[in-house]
Protein backbone atom coordinates (compact mmCIF):
# COMPACT_ATOMS: atom_id res chain seq x y z
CA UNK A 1 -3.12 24.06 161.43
CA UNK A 2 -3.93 26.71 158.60
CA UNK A 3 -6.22 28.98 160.06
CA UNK A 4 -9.89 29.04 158.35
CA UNK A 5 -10.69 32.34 156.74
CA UNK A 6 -13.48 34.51 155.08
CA UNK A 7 -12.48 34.82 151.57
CA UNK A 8 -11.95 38.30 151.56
CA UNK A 9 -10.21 39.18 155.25
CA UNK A 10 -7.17 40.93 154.66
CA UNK A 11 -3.97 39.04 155.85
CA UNK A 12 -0.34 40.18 157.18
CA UNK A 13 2.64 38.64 155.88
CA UNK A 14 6.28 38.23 158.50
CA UNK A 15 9.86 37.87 156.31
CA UNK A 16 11.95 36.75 158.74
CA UNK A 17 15.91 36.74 157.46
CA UNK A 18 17.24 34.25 159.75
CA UNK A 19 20.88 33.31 160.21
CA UNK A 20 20.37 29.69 159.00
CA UNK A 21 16.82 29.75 157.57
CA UNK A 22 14.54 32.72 155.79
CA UNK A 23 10.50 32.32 156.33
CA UNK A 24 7.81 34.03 155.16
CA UNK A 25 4.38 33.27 157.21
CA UNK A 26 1.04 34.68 156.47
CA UNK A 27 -1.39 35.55 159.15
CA UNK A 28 -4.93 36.75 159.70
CA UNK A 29 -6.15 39.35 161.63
CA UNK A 30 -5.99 37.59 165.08
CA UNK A 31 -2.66 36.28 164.62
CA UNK A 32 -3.40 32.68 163.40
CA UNK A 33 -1.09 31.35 160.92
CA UNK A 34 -2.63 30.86 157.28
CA UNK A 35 0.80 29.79 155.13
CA UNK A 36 3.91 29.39 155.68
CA UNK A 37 7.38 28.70 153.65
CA UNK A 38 10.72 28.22 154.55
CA UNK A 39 14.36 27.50 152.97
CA UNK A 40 17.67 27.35 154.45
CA UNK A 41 20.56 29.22 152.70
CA UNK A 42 23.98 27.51 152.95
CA UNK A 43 27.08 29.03 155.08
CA UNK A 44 30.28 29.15 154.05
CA UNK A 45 33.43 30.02 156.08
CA UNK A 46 36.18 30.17 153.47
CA UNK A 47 38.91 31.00 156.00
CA UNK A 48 38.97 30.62 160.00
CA UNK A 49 36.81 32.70 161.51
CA UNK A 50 34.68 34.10 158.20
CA UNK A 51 31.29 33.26 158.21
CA UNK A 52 29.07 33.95 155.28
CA UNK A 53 26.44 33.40 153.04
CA UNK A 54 25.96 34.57 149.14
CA UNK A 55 23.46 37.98 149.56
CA UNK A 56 21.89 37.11 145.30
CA UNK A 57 21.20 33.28 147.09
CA UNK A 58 19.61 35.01 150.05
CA UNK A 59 17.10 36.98 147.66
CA UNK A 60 16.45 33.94 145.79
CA UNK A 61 15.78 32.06 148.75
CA UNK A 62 13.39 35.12 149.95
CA UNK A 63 11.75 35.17 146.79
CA UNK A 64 10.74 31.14 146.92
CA UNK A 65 9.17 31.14 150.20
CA UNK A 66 7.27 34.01 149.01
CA UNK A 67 5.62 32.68 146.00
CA UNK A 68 5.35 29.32 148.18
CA UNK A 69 3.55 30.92 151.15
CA UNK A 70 2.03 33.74 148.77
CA UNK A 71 0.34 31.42 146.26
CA UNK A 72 -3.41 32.39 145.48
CA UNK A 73 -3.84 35.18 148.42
CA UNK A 74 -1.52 37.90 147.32
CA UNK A 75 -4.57 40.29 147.20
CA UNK A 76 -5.28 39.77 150.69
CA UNK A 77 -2.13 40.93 151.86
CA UNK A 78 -2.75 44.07 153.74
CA UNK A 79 0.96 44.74 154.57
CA UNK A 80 4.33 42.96 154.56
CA UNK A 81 6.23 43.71 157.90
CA UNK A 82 10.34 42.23 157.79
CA UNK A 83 13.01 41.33 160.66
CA UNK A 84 16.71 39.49 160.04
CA UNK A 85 19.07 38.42 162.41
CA UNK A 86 20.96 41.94 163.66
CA UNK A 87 24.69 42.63 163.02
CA UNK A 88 26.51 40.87 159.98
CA UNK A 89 26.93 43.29 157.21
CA UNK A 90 25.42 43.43 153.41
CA UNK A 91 27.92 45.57 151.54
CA UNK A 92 25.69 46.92 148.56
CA UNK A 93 26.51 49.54 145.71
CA UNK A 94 24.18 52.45 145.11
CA UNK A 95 21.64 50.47 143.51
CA UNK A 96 21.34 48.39 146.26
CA UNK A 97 23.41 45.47 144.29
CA UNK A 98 25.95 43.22 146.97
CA UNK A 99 29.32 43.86 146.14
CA UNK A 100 30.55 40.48 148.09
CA UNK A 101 29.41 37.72 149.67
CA UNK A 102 27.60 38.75 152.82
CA UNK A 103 28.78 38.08 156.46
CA UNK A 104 27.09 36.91 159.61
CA UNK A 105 27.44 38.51 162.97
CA UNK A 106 29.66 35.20 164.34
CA UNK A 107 31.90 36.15 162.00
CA UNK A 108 35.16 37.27 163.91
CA UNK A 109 37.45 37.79 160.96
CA UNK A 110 37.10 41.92 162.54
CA UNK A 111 38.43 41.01 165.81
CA UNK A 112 41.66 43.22 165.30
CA UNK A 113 39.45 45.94 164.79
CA UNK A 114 37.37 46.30 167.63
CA UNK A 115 39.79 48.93 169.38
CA UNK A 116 38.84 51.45 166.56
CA UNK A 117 35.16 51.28 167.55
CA UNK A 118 33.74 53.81 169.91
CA UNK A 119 31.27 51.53 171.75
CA UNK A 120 28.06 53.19 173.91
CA UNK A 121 27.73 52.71 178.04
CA UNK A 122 26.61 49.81 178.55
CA UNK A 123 27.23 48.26 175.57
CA UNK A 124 30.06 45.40 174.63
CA UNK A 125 31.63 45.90 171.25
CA UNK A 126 32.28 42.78 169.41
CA UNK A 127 33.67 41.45 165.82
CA UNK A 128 30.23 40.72 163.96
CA UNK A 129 29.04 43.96 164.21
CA UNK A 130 28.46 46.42 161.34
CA UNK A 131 30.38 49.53 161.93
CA UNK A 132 33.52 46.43 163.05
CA UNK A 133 32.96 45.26 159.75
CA UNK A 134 32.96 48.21 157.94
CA UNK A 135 36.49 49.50 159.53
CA UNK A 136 37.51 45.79 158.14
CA UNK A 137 36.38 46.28 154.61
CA UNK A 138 38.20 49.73 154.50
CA UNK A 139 41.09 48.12 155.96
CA UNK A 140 41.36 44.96 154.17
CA UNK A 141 39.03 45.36 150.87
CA UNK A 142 39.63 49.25 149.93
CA UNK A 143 38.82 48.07 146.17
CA UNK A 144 35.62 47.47 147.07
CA UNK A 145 35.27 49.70 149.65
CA UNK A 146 35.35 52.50 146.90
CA UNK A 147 32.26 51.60 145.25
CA UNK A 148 30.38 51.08 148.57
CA UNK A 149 27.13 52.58 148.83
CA UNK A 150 25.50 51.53 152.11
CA UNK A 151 26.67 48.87 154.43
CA UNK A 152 23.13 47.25 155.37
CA UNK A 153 22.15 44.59 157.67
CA UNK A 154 19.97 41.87 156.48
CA UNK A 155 16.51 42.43 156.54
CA UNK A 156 17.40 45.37 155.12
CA UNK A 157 19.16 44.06 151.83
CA UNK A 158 15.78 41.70 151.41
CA UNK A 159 13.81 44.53 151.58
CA UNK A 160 15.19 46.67 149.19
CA UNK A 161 15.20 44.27 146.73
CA UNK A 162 11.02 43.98 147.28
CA UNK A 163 10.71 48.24 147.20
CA UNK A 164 13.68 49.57 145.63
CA UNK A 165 14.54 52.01 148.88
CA UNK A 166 17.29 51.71 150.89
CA UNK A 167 16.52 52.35 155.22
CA UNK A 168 17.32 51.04 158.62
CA UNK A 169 15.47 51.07 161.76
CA UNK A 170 16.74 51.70 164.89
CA UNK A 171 16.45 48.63 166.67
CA UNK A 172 19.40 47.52 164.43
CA UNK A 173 20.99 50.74 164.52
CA UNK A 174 21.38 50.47 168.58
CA UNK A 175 22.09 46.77 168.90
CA UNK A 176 25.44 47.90 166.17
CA UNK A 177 26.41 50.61 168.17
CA UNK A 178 25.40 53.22 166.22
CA UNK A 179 23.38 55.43 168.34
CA UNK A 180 24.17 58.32 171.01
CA UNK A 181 22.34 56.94 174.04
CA UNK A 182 20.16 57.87 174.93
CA UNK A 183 19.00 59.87 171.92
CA UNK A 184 18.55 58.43 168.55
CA UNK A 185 21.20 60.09 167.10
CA UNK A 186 23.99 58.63 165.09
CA UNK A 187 27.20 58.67 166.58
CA UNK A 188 29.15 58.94 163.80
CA UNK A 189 28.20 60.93 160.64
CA UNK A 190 26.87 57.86 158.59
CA UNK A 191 28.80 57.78 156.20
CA UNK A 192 28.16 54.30 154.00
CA UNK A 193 25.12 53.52 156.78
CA UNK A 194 21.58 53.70 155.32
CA UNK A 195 19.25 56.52 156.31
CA UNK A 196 16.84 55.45 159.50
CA UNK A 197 13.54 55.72 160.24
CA UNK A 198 10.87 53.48 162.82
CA UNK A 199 9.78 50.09 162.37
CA UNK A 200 6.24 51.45 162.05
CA UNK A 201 7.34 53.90 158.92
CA UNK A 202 6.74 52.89 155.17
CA UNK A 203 9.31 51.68 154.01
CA UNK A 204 8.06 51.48 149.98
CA UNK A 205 6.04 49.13 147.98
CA UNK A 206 6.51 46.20 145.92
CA UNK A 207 8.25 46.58 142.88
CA UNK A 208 6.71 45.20 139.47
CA UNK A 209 10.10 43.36 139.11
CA UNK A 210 10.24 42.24 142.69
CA UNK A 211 6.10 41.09 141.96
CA UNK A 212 7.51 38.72 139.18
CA UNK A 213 9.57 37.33 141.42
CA UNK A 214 7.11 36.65 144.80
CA UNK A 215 4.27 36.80 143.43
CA UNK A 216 2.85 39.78 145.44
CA UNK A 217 0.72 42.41 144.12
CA UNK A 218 2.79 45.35 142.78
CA UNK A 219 2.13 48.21 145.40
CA UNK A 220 1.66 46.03 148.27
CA UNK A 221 2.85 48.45 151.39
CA UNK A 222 5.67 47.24 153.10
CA UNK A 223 7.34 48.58 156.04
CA UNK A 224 10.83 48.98 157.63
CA UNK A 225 10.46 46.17 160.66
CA UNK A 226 12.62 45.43 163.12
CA UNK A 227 15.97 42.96 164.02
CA UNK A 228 14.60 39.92 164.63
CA UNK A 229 15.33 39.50 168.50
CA UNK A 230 12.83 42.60 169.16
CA UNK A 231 10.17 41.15 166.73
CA UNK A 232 10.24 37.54 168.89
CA UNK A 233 9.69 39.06 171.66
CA UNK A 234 6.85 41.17 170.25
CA UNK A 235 5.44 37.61 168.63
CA UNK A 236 5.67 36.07 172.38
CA UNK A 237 3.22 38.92 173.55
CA UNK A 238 6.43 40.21 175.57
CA UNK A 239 7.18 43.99 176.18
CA UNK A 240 6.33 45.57 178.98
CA UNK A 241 9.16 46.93 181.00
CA UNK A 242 10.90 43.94 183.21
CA UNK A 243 8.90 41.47 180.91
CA UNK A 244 12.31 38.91 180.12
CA UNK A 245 12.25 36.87 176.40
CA UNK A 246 14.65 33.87 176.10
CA UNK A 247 14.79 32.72 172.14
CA UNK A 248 16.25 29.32 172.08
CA UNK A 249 17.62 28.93 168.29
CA UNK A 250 20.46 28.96 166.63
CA UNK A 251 21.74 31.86 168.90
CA UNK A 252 21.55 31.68 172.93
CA UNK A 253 18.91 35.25 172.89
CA UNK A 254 18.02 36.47 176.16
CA UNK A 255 16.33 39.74 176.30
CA UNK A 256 14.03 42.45 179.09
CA UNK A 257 12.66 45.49 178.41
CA UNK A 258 13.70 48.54 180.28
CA UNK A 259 12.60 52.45 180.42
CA UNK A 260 16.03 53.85 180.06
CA UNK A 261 19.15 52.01 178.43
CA UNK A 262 21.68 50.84 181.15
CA UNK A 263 25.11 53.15 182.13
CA UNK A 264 26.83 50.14 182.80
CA UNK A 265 26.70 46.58 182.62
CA UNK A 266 28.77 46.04 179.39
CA UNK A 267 25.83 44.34 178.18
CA UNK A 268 26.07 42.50 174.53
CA UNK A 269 23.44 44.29 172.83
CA UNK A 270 21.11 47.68 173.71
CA UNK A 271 19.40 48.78 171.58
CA UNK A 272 15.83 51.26 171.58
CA UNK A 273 12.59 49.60 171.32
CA UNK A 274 10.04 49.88 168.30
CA UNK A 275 8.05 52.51 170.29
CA UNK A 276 10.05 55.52 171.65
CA UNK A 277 10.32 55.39 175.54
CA UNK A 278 11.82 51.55 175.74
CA UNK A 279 15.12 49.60 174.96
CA UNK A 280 15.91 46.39 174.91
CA UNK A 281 18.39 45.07 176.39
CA UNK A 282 20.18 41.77 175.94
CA UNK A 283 22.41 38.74 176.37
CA UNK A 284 23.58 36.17 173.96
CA UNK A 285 25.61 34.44 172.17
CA UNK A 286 26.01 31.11 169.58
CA UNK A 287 25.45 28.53 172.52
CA UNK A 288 21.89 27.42 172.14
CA UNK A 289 20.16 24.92 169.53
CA UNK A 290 22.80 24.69 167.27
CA UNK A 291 24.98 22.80 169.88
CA UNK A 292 21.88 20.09 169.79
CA UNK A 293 21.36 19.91 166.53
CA UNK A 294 25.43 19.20 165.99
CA UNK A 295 24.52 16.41 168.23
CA UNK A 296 22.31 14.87 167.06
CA UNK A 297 23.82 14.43 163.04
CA UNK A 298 26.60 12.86 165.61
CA UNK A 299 24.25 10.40 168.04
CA UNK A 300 21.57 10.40 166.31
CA UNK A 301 21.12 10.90 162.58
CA UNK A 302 17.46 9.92 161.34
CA UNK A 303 16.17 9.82 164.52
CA UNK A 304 13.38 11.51 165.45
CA UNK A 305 13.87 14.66 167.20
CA UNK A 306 10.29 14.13 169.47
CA UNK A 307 12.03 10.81 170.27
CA UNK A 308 15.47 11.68 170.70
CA UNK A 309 14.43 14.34 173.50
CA UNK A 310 12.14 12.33 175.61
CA UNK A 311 14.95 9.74 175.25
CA UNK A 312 17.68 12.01 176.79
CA UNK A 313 15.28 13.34 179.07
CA UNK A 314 14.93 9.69 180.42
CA UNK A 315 18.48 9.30 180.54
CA UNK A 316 20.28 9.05 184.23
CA UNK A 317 21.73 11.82 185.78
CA UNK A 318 25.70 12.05 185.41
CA UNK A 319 28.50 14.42 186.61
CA UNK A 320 28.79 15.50 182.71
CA UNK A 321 29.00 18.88 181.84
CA UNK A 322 28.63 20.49 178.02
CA UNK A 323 30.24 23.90 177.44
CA UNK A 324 28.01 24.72 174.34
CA UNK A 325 30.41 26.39 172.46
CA UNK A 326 30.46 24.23 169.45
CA UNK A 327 29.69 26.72 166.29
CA UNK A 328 32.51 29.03 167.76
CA UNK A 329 34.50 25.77 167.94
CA UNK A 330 35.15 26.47 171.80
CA UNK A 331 32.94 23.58 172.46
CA UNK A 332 33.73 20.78 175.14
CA UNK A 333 32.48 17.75 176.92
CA UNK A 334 33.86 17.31 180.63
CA UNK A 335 33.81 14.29 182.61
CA UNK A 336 33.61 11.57 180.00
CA UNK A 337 33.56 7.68 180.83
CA UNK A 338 33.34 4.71 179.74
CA UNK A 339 29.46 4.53 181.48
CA UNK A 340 28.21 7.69 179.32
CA UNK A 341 25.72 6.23 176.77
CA UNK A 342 23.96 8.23 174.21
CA UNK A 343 21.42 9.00 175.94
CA UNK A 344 23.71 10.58 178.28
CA UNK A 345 25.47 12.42 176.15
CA UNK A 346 22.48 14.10 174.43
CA UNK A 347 21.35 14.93 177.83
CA UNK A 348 24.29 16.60 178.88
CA UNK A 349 23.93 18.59 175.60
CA UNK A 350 20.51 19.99 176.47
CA UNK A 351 21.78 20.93 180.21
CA UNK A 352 24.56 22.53 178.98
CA UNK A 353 22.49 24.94 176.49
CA UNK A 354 19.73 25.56 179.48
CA UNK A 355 23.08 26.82 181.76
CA UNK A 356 24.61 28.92 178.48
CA UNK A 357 20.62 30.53 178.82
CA UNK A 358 21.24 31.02 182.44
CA UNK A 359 24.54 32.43 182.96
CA UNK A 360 23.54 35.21 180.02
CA UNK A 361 20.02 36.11 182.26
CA UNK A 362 22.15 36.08 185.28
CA UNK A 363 23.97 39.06 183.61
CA UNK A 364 20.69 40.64 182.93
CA UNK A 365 19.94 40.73 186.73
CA UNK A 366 22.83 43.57 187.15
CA UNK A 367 20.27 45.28 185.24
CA UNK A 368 16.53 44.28 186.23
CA UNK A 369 17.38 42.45 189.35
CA UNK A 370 15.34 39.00 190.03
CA UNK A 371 14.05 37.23 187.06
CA UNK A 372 10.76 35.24 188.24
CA UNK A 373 9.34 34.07 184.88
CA UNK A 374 10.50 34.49 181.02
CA UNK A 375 8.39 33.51 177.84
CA UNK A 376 9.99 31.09 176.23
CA UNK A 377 10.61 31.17 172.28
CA UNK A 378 12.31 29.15 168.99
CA UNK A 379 12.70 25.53 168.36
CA UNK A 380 12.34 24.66 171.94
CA UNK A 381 9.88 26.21 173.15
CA UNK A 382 8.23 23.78 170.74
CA UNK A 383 8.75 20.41 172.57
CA UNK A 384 7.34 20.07 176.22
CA UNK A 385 9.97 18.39 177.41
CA UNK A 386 12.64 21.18 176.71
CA UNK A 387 10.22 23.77 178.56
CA UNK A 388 10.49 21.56 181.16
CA UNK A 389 13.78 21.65 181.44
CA UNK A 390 14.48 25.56 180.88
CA UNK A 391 11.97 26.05 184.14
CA UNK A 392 14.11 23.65 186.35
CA UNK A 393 17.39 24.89 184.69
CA UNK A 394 16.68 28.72 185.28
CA UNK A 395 14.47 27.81 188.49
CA UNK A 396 11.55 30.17 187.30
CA UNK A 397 8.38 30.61 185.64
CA UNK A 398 8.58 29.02 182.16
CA UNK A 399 6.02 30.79 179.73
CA UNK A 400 5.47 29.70 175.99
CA UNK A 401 2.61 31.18 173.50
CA UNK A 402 1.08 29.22 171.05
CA UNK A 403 1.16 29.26 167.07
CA UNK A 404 5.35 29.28 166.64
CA UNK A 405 6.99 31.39 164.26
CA UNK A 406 7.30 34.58 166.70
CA UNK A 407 10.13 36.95 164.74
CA UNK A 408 7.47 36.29 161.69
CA UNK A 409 4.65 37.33 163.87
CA UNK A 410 6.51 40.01 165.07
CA UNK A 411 7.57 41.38 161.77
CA UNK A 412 3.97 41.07 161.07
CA UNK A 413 2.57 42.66 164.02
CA UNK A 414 4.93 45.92 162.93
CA UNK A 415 3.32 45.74 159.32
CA UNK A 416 0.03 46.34 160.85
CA UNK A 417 0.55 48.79 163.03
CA UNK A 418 2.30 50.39 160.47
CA UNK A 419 -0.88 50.08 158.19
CA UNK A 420 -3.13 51.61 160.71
CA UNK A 421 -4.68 48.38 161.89
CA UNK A 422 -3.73 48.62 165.34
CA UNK A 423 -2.45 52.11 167.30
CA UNK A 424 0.20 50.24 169.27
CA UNK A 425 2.29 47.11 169.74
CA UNK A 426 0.45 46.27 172.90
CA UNK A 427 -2.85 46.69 171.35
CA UNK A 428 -1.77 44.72 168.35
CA UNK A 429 -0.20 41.86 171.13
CA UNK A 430 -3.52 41.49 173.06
CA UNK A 431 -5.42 40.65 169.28
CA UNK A 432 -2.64 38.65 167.59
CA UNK A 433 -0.39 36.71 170.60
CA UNK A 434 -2.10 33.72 170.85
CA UNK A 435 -2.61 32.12 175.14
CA UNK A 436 -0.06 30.78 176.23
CA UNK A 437 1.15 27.49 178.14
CA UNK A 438 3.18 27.85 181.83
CA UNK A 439 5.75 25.31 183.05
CA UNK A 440 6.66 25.58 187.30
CA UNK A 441 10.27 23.91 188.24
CA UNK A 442 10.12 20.75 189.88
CA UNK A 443 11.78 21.26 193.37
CA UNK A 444 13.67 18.36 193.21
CA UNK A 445 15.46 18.92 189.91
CA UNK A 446 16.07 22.22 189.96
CA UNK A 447 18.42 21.45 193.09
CA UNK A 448 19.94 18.70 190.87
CA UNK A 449 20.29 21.04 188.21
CA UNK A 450 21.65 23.81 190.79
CA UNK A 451 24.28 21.95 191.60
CA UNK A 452 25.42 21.01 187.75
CA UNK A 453 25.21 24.49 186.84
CA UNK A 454 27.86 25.49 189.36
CA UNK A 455 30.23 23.21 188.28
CA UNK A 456 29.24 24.75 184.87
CA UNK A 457 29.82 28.16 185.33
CA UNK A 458 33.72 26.65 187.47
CA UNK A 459 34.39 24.76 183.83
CA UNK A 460 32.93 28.00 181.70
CA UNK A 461 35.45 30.73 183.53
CA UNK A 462 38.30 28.17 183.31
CA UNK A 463 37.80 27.72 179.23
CA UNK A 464 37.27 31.16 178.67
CA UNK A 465 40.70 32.32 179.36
């Protein structure tokens, strides 16, 4: 519910630039959600293995939600704080104009690539991100790479069309590559890659043209933010060193905090926190809700969604295993039979995203050892009877804050302490992070669910080669 406020208390507004979806969510001062908008933005893969979306559509989506969630409080609006899904690439001119449709990090047209890309310890390299995609478009589009400016990653892109100036942050910067580990320094010389600064640094102010668009006060502050797995973990109150984050949307995210970045591990993204002095570092990959929501348009279109879980939930256990590899079209059901109803099925779905979650946070323990609770985010964390399901599928502690819409909050939370209002994140979490709800595994079914998830990770090594 909207939260009730005194007419004048100033508010914080979260863009988050989502894969599938862009928000915008307003908040007041102790993190309670006053508006919110949202819009999906179509995806197009034109060939096998392109993914990507139109960058002009992206704004105009951005725009909407603003003047949706916006409407009637824009002079409240103490600061506007941004995060977008990392990687991908916006290739822009020098006025900050797309040159070509944008592309989305599980885009793998780069693959060929990859051996040209000095990657960090630590660190895999892989196809969606920036500095890949660059190498492409020098490779493959030299036309356009001629009149490149910057190559920018999304959040980025929005936000320079709301303040006119082009930046980065580093969170993005490390989880592309970029940076020297353990310094902040590029590794290359930059050339085509947008200046950086922190998530807490101004990052401009809205633009009278970008006002007529959103319906925000020319001059509102806004500031650089961060990639959006960093800003759900600071929305789920999460970031104290060891403290593990598992976002369950569209991508498989699972995240801890750490004082120095890892030497080895070959993890899939590292990159250094919003506050000097801690990194992130994390496992993931397209395996999570997306899987269930292809499912469902399958077994269950119209249904609703409330339903259709506690209906799978109910569902009999069965020997069948989901490799939840659908939206890289590595996707499989094992150990069909004539007996498998839908109920079944959709069951077998969920398990199968809980073990991609696992089997990425059992990679994270070669880094932070034994993982006794995480703080569950994303569309979810929003249903009781997934949370349920997470703690008996990962066997641990199963924590989920209250309010939704974390990567907005988090974006938020930046804006403010970016405006002064707070002196740190952690300050900022302990006013704005809402309490949370726990969820213990049942004995019983995690040992049912141990079991699957070996056979799981037996079917998962023999598909992957």
């Amino acid at each position: 519910m909207p939260a009730a406020l005194e007419p004048r208390s100033p508010l914080l507004l979260g863009i988050d630039v989502g894969s599938t979806v862009v928000k915008a969510v307003l908040f007041d001062g102790r993190g309670r959600k006053v508006a919110a908008a949202e819009a999906t933005v179509p995806v197009v893969r034109p060939q096998p293995g392109w993914v990507e979306r139109d960058a002009e559509a992206t704004w105009e989506a951005a725009a909407a939600v603003l003047r949706r969630a916006v409407r009637g409080r824009a002079a409240r609006i103490a600061a506007v704080g941004v995060t977008g899904c990392g990687n991908g690439a916006v290739f822009v001119d020098r006025r900050g104009r797309p040159l070509r449709a944008g592309i989305l990090s599980s885009d793998t047209r780069a693959v060929r690539f990859l051996r040209l890309v000095d990657t960090p310890l630590g660190q895999r390299a892989y196809a969606g991100q920036l500095p890949v995609l660059l190498a492409w478009l020098r490779a493959c589009e030299p036309a356009l790479a001629r009149r490149l400016g910057c190559a920018v990653f999304w959040k980025d892109f929005i936000r320079t069309r709301l303040t006119g100036l082009i930046c980065s942050d580093f969170t993005d910067a490390g989880a592309a590559g970029l940076l020297d580990f353990p310094s902040r320094r590029l590794r290359s010389t930059g050339a085509n890659l947008p200046p950086l600064q922190e998530s807490f640094a101004s990052a401009g102010a809205v633009t009278a043209e970008a006002s007529a668009r959103t319906d925000l006060r020319t001059g509102t502050p806004v500031f650089t933010g961060c990639i959006d797995c960093e800003a759900a973990a600071l929305g789920c109150g999460v970031h104290a060193p060891g403290e593990v984050s598992v976002v369950a949307g569209t991508w498989s995210i699972n995240q801890v905090y750490v004082n120095r970045p890892p030497r080895r591990g070959g993890h899939f993204l590292v990159n250094p926190s919003v506050e000097p002095g801690r990194w992130l570092v994390l496992e993931g990959s397209p395996s999570s809700m997306a899987n269930f929501d292809w499912a469902c348009r399958l077994l269950a279109e119209g249904a609703d969604a409330r339903k259709t879980v506690a209906a799978a939930i109910r569902a009999p256990r069965s020997r069948l295993i989901f490799l939840p590899q659908v939206p890289t079209g590595c996707g499989a059901l094992l150990g069909l039979d004539s007996g498998h109803d839908r109920g079944v099925l959709l069951r077998a779905v969920m398990e199968g995203i809980v073990f991609a979650h696992r089997s990425h946070l059992d990679r994270l323990k070669s880094t932070v050892g034994r993982i006794r609770s995480v703080r569950l985010a994303g569309g979810a964390a929003q249903n009781p009877a997934w949370c349920q399901l997470f703690a008996d599928g990962l066997g641990c502690l199963v924590e989920v804050s209250r309010g939704g819409q974390p990567g907005a909050l988090g974006a938020a939370l930046c804006a403010g302490v970016g405006a002064g209002l707070w002196p740190s994140v952690t300050t900022a979490q302990r006013e704005l992070v809402p309490l949370k709800m726990s969820y213990m595994s049942d004995p019983q079914r995690q040992a049912e669910m141990e079991s699957d998830y070996r056979r799981y990770r037996t079917y998962s090594q023999i598909f992957s080669r």
